[in-house]
PDB file of N, CA and C in Angstrom:
ATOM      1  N   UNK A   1      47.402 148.625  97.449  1.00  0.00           N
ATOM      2  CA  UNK A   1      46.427 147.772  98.096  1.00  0.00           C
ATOM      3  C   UNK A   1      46.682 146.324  97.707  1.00  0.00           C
ATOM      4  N   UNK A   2      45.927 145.345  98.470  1.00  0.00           N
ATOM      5  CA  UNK A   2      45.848 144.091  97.550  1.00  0.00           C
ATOM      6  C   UNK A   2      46.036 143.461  96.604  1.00  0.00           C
ATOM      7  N   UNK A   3      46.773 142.577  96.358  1.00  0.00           N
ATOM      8  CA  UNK A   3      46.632 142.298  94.601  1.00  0.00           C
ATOM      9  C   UNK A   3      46.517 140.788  94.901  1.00  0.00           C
ATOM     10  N   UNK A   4      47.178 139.896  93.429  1.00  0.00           N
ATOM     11  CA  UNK A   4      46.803 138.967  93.774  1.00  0.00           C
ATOM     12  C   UNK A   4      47.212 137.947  94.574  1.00  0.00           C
ATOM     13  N   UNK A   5      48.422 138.478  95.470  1.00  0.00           N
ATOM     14  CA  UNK A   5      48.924 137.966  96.439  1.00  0.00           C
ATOM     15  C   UNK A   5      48.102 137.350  97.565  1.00  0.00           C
ATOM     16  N   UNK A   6      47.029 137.722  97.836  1.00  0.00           N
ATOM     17  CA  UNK A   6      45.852 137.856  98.901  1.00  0.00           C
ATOM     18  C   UNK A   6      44.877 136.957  98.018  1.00  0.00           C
ATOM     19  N   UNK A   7      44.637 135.918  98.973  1.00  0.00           N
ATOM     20  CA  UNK A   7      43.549 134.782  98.641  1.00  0.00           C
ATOM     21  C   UNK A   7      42.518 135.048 100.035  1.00  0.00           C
ATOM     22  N   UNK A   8      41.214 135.074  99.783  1.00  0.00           N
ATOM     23  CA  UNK A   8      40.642 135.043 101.105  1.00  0.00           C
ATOM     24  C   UNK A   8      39.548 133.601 100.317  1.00  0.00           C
ATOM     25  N   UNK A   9      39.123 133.031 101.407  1.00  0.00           N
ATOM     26  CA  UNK A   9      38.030 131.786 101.302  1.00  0.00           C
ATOM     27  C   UNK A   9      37.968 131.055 103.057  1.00  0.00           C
ATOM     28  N   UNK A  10      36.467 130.806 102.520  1.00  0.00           N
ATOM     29  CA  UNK A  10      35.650 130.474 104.074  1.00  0.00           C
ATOM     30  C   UNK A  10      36.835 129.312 104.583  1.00  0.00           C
ATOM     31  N   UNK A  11      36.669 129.226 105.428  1.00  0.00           N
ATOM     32  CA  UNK A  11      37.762 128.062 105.648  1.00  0.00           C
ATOM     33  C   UNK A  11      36.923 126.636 105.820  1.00  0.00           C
ATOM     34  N   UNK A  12      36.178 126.282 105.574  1.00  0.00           N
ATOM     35  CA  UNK A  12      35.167 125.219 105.151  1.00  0.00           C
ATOM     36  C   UNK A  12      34.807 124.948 103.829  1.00  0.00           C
ATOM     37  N   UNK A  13      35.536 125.455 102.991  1.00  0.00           N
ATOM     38  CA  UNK A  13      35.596 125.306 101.555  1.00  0.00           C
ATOM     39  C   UNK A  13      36.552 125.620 100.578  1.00  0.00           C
ATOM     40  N   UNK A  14      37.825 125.871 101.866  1.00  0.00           N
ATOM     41  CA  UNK A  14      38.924 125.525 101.041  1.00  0.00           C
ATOM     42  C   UNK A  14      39.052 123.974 100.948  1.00  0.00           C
ATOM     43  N   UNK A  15      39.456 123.272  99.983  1.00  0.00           N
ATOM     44  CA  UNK A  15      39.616 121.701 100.226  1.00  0.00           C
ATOM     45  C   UNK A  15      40.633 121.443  99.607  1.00  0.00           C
ATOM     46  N   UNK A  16      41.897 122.554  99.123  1.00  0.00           N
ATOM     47  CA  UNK A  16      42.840 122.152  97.746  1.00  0.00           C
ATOM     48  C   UNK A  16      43.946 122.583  98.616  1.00  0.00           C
ATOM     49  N   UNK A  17      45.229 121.744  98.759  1.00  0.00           N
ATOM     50  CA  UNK A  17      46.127 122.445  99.518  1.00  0.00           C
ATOM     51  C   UNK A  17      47.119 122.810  98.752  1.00  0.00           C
ATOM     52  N   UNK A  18      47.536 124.488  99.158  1.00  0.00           N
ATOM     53  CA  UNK A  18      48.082 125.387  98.408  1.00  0.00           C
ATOM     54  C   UNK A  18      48.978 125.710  99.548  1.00  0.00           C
ATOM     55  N   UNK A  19      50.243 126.541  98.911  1.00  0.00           N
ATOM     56  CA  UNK A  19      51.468 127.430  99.538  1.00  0.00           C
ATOM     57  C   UNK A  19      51.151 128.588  99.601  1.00  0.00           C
ATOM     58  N   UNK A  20      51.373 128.537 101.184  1.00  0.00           N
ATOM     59  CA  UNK A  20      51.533 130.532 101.289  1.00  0.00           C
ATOM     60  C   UNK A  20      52.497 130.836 102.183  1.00  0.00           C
ATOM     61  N   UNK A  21      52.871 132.349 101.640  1.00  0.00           N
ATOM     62  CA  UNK A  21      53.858 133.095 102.655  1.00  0.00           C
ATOM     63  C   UNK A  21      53.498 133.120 103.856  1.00  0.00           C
ATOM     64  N   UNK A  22      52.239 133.410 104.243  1.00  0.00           N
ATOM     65  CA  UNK A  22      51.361 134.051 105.108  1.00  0.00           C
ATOM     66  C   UNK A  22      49.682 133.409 105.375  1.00  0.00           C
ATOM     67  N   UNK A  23      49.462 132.417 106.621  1.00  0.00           N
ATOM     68  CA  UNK A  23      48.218 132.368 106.320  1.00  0.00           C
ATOM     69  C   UNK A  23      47.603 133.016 108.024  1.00  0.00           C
ATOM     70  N   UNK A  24      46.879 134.173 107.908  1.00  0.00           N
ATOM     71  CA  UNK A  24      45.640 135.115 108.692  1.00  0.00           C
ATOM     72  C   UNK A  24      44.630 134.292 108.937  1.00  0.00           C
ATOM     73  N   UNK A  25      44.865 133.158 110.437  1.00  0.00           N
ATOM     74  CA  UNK A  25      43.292 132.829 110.993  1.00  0.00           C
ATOM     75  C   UNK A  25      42.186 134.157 111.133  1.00  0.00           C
ATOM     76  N   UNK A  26      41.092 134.290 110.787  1.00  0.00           N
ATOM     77  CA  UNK A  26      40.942 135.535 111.393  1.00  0.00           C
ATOM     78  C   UNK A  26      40.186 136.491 110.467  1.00  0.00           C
ATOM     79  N   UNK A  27      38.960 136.972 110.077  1.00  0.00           N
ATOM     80  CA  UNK A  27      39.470 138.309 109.232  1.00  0.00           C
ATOM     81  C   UNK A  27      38.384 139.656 110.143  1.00  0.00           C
ATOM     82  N   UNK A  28      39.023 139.150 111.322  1.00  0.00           N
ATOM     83  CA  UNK A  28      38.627 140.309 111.665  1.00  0.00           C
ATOM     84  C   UNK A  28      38.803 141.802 112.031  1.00  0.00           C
ATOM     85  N   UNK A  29      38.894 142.413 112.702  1.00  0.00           N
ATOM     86  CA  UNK A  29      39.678 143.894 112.951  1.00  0.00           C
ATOM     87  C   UNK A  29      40.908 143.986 112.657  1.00  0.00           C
ATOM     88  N   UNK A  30      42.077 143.031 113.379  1.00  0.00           N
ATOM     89  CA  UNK A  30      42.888 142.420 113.306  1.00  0.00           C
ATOM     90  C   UNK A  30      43.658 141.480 112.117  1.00  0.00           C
ATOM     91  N   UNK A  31      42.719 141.003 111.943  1.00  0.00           N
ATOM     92  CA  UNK A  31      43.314 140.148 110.741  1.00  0.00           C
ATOM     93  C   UNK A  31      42.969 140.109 109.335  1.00  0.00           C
ATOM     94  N   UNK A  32      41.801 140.854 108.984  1.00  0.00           N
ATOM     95  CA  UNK A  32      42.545 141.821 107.262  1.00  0.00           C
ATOM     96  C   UNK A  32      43.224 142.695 107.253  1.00  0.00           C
ATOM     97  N   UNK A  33      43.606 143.235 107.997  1.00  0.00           N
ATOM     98  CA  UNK A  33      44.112 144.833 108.394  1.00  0.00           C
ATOM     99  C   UNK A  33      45.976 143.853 107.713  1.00  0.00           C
ATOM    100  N   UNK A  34      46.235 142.670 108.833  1.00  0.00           N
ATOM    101  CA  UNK A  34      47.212 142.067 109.245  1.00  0.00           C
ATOM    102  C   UNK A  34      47.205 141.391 107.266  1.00  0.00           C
ATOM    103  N   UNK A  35      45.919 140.701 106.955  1.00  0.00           N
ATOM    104  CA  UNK A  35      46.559 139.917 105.516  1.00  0.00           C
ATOM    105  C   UNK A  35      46.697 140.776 104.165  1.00  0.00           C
ATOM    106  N   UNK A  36      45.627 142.176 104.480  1.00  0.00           N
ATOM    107  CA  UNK A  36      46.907 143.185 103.254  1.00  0.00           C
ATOM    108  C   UNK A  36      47.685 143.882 103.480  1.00  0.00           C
ATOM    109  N   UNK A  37      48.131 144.021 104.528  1.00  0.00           N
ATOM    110  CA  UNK A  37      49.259 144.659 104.901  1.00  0.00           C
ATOM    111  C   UNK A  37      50.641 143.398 103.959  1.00  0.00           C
ATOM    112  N   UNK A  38      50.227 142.020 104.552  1.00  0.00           N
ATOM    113  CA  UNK A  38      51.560 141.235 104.134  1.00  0.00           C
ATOM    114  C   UNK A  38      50.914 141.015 102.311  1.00  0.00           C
ATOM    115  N   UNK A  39      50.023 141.160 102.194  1.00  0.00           N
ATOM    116  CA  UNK A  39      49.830 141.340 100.038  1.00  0.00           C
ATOM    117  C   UNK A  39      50.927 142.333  99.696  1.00  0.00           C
ATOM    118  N   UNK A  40      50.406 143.216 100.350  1.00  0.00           N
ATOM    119  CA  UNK A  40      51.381 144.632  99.808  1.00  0.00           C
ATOM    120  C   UNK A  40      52.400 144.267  99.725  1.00  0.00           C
ATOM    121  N   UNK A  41      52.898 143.740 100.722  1.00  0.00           N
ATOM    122  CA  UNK A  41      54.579 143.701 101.044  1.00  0.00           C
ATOM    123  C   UNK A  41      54.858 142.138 100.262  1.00  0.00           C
ATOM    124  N   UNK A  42      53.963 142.034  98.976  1.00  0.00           N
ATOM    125  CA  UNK A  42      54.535 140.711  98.535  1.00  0.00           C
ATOM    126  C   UNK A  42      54.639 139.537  98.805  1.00  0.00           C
ATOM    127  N   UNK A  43      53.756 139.299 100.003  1.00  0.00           N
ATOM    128  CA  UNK A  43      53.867 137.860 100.465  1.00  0.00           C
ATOM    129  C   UNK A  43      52.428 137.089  99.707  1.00  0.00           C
ATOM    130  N   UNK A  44      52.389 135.715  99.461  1.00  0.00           N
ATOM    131  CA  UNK A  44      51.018 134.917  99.350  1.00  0.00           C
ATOM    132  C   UNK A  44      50.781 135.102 100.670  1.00  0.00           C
ATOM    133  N   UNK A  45      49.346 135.047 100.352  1.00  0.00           N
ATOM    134  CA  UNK A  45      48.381 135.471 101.719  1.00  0.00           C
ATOM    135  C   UNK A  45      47.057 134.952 101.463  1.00  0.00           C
ATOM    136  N   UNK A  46      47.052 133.906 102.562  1.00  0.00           N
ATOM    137  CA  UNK A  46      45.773 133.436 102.702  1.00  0.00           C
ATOM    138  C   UNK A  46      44.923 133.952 104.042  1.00  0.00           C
ATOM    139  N   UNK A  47      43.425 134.065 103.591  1.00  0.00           N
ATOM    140  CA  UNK A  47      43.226 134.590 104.859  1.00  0.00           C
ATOM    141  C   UNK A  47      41.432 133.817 104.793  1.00  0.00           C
ATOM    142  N   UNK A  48      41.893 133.254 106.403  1.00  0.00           N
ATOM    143  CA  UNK A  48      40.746 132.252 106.464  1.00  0.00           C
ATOM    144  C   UNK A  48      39.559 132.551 107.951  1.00  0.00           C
ATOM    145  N   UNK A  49      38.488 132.515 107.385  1.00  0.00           N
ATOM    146  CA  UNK A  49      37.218 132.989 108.129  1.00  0.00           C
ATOM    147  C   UNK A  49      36.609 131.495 108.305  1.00  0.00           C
ATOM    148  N   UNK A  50      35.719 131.856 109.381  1.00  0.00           N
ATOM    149  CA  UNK A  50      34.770 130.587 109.491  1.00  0.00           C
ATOM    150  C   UNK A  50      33.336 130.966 109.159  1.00  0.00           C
ATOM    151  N   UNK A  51      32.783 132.435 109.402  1.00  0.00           N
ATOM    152  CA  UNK A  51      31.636 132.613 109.110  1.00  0.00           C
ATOM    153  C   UNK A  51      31.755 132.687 107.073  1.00  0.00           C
ATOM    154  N   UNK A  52      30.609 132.983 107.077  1.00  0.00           N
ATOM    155  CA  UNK A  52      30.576 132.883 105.326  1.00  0.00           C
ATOM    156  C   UNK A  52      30.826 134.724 104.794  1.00  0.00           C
ATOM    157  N   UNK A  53      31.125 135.652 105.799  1.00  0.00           N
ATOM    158  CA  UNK A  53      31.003 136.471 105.154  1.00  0.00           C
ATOM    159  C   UNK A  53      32.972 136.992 105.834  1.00  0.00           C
ATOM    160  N   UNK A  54      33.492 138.139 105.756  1.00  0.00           N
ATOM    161  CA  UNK A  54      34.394 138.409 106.020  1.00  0.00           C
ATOM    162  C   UNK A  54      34.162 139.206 107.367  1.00  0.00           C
ATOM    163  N   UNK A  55      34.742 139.425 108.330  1.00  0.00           N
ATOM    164  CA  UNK A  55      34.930 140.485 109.341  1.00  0.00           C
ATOM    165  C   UNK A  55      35.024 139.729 110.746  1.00  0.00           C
ATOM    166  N   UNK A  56      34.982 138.790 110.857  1.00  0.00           N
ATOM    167  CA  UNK A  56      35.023 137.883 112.160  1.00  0.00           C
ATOM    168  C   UNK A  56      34.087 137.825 112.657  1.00  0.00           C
ATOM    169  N   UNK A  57      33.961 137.345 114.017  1.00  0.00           N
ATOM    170  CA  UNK A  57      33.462 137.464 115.358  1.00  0.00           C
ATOM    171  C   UNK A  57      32.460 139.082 115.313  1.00  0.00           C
ATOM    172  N   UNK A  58      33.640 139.900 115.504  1.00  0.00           N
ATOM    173  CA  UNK A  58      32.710 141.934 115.353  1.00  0.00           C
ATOM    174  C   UNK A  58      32.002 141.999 114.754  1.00  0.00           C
ATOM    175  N   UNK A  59      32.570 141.836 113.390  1.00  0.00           N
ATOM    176  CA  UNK A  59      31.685 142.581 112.250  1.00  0.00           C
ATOM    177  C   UNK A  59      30.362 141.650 111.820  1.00  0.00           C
ATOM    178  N   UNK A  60      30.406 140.105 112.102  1.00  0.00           N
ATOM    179  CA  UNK A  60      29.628 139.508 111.762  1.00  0.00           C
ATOM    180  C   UNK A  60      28.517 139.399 113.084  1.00  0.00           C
ATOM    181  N   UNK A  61      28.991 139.146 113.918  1.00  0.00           N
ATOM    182  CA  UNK A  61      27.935 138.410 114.975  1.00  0.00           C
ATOM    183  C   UNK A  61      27.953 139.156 116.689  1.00  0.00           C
ATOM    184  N   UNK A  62      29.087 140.006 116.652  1.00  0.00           N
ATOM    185  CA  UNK A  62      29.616 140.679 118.426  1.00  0.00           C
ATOM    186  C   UNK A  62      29.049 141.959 118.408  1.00  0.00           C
ATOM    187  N   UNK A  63      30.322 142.943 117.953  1.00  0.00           N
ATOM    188  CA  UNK A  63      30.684 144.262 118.474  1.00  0.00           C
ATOM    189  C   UNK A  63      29.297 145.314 117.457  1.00  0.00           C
ATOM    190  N   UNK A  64      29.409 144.958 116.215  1.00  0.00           N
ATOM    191  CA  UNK A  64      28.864 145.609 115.106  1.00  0.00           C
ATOM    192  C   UNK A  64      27.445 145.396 115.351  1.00  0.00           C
ATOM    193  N   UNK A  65      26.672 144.243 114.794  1.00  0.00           N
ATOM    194  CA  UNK A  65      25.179 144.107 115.381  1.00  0.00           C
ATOM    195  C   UNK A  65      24.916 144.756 116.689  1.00  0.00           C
ATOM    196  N   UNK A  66      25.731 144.276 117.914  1.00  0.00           N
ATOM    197  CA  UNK A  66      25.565 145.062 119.045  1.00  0.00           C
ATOM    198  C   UNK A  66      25.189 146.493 119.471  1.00  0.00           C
ATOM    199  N   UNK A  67      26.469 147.267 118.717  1.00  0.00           N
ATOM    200  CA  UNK A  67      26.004 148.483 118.751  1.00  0.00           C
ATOM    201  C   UNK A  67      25.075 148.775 117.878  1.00  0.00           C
ATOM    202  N   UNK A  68      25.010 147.883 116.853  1.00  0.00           N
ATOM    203  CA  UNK A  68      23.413 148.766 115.777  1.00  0.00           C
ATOM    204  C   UNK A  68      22.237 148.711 116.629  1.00  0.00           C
ATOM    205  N   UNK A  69      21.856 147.678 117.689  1.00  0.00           N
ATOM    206  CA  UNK A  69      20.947 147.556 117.978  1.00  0.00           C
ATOM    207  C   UNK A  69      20.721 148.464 119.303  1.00  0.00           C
ATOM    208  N   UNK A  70      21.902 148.943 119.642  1.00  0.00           N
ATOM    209  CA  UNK A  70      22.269 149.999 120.933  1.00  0.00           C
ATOM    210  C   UNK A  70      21.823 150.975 120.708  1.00  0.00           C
ATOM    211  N   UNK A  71      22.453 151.392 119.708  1.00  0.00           N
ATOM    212  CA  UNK A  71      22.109 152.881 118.995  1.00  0.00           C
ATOM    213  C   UNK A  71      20.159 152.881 118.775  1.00  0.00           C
ATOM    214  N   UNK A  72      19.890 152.000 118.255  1.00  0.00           N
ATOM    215  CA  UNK A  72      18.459 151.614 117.961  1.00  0.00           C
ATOM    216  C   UNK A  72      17.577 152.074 119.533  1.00  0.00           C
ATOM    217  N   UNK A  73      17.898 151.441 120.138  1.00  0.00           N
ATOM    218  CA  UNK A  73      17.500 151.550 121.791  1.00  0.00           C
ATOM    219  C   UNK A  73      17.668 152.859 121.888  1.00  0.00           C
ATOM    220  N   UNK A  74      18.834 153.632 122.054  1.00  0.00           N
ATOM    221  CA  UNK A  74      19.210 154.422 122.218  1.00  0.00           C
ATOM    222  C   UNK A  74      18.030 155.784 121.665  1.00  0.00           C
ATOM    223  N   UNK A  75      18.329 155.448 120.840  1.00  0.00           N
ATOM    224  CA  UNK A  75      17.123 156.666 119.911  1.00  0.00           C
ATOM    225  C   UNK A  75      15.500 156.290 120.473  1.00  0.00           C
ATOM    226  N   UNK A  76      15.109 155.148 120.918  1.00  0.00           N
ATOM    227  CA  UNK A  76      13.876 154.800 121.441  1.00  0.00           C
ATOM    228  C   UNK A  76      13.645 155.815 122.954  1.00  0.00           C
ATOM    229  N   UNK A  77      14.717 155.117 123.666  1.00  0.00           N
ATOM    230  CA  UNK A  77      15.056 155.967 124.809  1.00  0.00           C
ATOM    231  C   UNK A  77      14.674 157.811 124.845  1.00  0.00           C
ATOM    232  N   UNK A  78      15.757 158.110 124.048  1.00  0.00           N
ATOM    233  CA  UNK A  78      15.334 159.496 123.947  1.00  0.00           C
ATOM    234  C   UNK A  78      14.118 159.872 123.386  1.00  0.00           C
ATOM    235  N   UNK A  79      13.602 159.047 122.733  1.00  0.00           N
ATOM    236  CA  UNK A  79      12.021 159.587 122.188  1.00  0.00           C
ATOM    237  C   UNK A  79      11.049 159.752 123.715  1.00  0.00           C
ATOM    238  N   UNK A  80      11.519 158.489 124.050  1.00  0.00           N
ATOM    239  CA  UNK A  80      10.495 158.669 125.485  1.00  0.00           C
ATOM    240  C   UNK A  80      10.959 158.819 126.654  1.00  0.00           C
ATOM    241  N   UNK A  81      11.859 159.663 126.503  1.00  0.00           N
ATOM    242  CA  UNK A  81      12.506 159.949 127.814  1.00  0.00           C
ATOM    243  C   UNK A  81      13.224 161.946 127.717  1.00  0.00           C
ATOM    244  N   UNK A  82      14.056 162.195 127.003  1.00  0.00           N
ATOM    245  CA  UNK A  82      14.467 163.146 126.519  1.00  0.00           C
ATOM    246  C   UNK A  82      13.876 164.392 125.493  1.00  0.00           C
ATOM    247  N   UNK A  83      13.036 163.964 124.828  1.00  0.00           N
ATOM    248  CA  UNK A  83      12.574 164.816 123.774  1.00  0.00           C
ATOM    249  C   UNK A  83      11.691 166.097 124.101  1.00  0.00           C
ATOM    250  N   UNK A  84      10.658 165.692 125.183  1.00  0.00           N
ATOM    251  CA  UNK A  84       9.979 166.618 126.105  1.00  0.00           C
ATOM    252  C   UNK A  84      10.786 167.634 126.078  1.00  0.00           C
ATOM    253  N   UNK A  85      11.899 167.713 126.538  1.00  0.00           N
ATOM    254  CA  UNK A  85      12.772 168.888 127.508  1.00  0.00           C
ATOM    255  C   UNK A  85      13.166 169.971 126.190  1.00  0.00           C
ATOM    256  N   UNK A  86      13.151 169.252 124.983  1.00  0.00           N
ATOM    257  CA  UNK A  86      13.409 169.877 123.755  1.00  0.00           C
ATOM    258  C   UNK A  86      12.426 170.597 122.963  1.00  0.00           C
ATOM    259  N   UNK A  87      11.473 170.044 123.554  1.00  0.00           N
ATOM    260  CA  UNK A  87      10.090 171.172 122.606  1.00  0.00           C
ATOM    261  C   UNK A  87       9.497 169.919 121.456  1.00  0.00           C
ATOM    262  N   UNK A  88      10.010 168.641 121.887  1.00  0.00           N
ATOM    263  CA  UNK A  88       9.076 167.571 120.260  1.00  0.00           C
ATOM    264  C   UNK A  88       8.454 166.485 121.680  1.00  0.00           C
ATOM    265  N   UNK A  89       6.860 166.860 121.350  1.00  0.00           N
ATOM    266  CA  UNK A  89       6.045 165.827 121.501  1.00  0.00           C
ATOM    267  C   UNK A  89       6.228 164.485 120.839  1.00  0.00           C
ATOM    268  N   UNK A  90       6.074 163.510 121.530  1.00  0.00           N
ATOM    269  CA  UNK A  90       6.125 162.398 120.316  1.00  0.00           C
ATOM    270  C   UNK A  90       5.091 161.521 121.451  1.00  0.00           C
ATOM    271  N   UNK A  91       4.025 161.055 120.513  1.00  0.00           N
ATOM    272  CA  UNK A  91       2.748 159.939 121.134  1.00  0.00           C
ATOM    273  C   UNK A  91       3.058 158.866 121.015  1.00  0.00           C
ATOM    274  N   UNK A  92       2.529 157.549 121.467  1.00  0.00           N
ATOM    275  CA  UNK A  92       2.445 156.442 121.092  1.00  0.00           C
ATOM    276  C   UNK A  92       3.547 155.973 120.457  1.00  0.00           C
ATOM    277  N   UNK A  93       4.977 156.451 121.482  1.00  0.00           N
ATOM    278  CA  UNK A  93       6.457 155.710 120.370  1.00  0.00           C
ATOM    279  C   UNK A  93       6.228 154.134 120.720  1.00  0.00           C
ATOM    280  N   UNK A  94       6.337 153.071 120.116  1.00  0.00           N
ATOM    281  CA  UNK A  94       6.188 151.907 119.887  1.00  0.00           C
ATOM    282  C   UNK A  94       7.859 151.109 119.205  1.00  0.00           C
ATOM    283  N   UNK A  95       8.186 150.274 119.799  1.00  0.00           N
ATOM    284  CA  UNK A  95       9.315 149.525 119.303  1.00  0.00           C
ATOM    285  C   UNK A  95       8.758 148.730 118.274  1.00  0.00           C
ATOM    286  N   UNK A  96       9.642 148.627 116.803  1.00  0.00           N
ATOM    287  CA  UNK A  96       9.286 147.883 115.506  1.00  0.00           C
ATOM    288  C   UNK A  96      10.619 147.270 115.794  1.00  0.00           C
ATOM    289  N   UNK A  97      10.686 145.613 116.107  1.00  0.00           N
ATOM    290  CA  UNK A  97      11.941 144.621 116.646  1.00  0.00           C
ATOM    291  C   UNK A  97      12.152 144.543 114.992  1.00  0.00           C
ATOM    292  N   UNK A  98      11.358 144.191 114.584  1.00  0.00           N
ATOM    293  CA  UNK A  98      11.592 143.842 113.340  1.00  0.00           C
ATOM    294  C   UNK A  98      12.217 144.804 112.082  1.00  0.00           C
ATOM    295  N   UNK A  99      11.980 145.997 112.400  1.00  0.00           N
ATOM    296  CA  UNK A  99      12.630 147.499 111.696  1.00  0.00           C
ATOM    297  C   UNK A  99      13.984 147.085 112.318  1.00  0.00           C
ATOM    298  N   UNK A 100      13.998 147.331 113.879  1.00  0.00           N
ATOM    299  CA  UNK A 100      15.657 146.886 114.585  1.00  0.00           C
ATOM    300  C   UNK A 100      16.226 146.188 113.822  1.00  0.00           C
ATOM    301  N   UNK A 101      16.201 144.819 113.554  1.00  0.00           N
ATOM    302  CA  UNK A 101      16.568 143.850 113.084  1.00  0.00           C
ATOM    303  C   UNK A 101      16.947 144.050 112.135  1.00  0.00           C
ATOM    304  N   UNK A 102      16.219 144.031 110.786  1.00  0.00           N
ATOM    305  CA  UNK A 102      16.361 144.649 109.781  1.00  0.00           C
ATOM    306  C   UNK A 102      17.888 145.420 109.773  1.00  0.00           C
ATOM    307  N   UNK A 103      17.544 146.719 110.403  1.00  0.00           N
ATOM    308  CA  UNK A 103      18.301 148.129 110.195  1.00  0.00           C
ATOM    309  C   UNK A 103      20.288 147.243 110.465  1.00  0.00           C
ATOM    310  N   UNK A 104      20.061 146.524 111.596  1.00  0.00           N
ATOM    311  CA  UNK A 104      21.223 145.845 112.028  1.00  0.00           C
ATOM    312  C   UNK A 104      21.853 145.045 111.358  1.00  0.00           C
ATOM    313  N   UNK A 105      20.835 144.319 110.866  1.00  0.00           N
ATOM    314  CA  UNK A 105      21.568 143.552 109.351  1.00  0.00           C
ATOM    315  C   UNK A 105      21.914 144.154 107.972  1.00  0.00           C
ATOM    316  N   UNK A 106      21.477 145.444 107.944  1.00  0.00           N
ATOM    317  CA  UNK A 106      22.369 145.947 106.898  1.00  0.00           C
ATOM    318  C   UNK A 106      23.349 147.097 107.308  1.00  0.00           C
ATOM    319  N   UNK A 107      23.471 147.108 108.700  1.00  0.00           N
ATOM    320  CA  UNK A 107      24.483 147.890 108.868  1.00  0.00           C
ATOM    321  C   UNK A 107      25.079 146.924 108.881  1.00  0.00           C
ATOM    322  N   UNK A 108      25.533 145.341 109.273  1.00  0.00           N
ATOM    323  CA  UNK A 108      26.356 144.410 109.343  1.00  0.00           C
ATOM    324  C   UNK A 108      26.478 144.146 107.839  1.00  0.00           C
ATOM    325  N   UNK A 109      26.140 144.371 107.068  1.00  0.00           N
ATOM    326  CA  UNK A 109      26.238 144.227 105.611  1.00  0.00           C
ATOM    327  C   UNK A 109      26.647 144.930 105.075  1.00  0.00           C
ATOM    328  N   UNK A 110      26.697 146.382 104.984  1.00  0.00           N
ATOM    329  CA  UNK A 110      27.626 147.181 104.368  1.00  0.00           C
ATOM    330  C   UNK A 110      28.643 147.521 105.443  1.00  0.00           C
ATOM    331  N   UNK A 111      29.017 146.751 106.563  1.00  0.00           N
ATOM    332  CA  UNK A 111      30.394 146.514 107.000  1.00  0.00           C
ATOM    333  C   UNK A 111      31.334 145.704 106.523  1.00  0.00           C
ATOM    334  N   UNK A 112      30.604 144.549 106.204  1.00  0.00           N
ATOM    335  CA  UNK A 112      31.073 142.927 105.477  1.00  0.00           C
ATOM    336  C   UNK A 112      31.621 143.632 103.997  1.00  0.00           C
ATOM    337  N   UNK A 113      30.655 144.274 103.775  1.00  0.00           N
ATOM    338  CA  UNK A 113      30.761 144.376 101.928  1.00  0.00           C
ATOM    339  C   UNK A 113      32.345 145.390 102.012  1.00  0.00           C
ATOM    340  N   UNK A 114      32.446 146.149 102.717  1.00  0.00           N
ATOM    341  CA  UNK A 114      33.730 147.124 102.837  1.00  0.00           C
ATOM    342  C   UNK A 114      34.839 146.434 103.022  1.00  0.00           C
ATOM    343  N   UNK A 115      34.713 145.113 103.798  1.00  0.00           N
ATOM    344  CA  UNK A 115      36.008 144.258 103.986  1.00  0.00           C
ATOM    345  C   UNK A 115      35.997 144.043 102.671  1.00  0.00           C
ATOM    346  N   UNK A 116      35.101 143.033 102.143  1.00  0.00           N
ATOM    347  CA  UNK A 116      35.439 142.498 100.402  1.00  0.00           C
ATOM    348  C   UNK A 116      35.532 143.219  99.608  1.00  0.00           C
ATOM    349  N   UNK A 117      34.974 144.726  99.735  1.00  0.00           N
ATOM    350  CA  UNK A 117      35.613 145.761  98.562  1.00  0.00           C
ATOM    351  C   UNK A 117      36.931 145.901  98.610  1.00  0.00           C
ATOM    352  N   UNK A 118      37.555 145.883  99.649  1.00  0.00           N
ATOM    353  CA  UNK A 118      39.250 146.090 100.002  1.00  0.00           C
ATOM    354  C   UNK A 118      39.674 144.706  99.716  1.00  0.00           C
ATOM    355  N   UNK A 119      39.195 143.919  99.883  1.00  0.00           N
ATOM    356  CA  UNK A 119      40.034 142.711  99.561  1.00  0.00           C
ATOM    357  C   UNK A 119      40.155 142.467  98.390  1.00  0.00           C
ATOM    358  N   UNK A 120      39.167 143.217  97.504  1.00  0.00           N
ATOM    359  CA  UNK A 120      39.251 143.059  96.196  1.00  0.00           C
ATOM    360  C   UNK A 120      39.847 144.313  95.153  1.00  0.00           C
ATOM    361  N   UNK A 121      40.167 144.946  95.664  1.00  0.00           N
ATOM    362  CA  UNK A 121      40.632 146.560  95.219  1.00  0.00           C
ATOM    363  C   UNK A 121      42.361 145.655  95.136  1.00  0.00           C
ATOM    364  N   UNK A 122      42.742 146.429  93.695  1.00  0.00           N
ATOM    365  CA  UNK A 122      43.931 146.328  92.985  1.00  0.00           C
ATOM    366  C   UNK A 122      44.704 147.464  93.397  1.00  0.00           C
TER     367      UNK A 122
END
C-alpha cells in the first residue's frame, strides 16, 4: 500500500513548492485509486483535492450524498406504497429531512474517512 511516497493536501494549503514524480489533480474514484497505485510503484506522489476532505466531486458533494438520499426516498416510498401487499401496516409514515440529512452525511463520512484510512495505511 502507500507509504511515504504519497503526499495528499487540500490544494489551498499547499503553499511550499516541492518535487514530485507524480502529481493526481483529483482524489476522486479515479484519482486515489491512480496516486497509490504510482506510491507503490515508487514514485513521489502528490495528490491534490479542492474540497477539504478526500474523494472529489462523488464522494464529497455528487454521486455518494445522492444516492444516500435516494435510497432514503426509496425506503419512504415503499413504506407508503409497497408494504400493504406484504402484510406490514405502517400509519402516519412522515419524512424526518433532517434524519435524511443527517444519515447522508455520515454515509459521506465514513466514505471520506476510507479514502484517508488508505492513504494512510503503510
Amino acid at each position: 500500500m502507500p507509504d511515504s511516497n504519497l503526499v495528499t493536501g487540500n490544494s489551498y494549503l499547499v503553499t511550499n513548492i516541492m518535487e514530485y514524480d507524480v502529481v493526481v489533480i483529483g482524489s476522486g474514484p479515479g484519482g486515489y485509486v491512480a496516486a497509490i497505485r504510482c506510491a507503490q510503484l515508487g514514485m513521489k506522489t502528490a495528490l491534490i483535492e479542492k474540497y477539504s476532505t478526500l474523494g472529489g466531486t462523488c464522494l464529497n458533494v455528487g454521486c455518494i450524498p445522492s444516492k444516500a438520499l435516494l435510497d432514503s426516498s426509496e425506503h419512504y416510498y415503499n413504506a407508503t406504497h409497497t408494504f400493504k401487499e406484504h402484510g406490514i401496516d405502517v400509519k402516519d409514515v412522515k419524512v424526518n429531512l433532517k434524519q435524511m440529512i443527517d444519515r447522508k452525511a455520515g454515509v459521506v463520512k465514513q466514505t471520506c474517512d476510507g479514502i484517508n484510512y488508505l492513504m494512510k495505511k503503510k
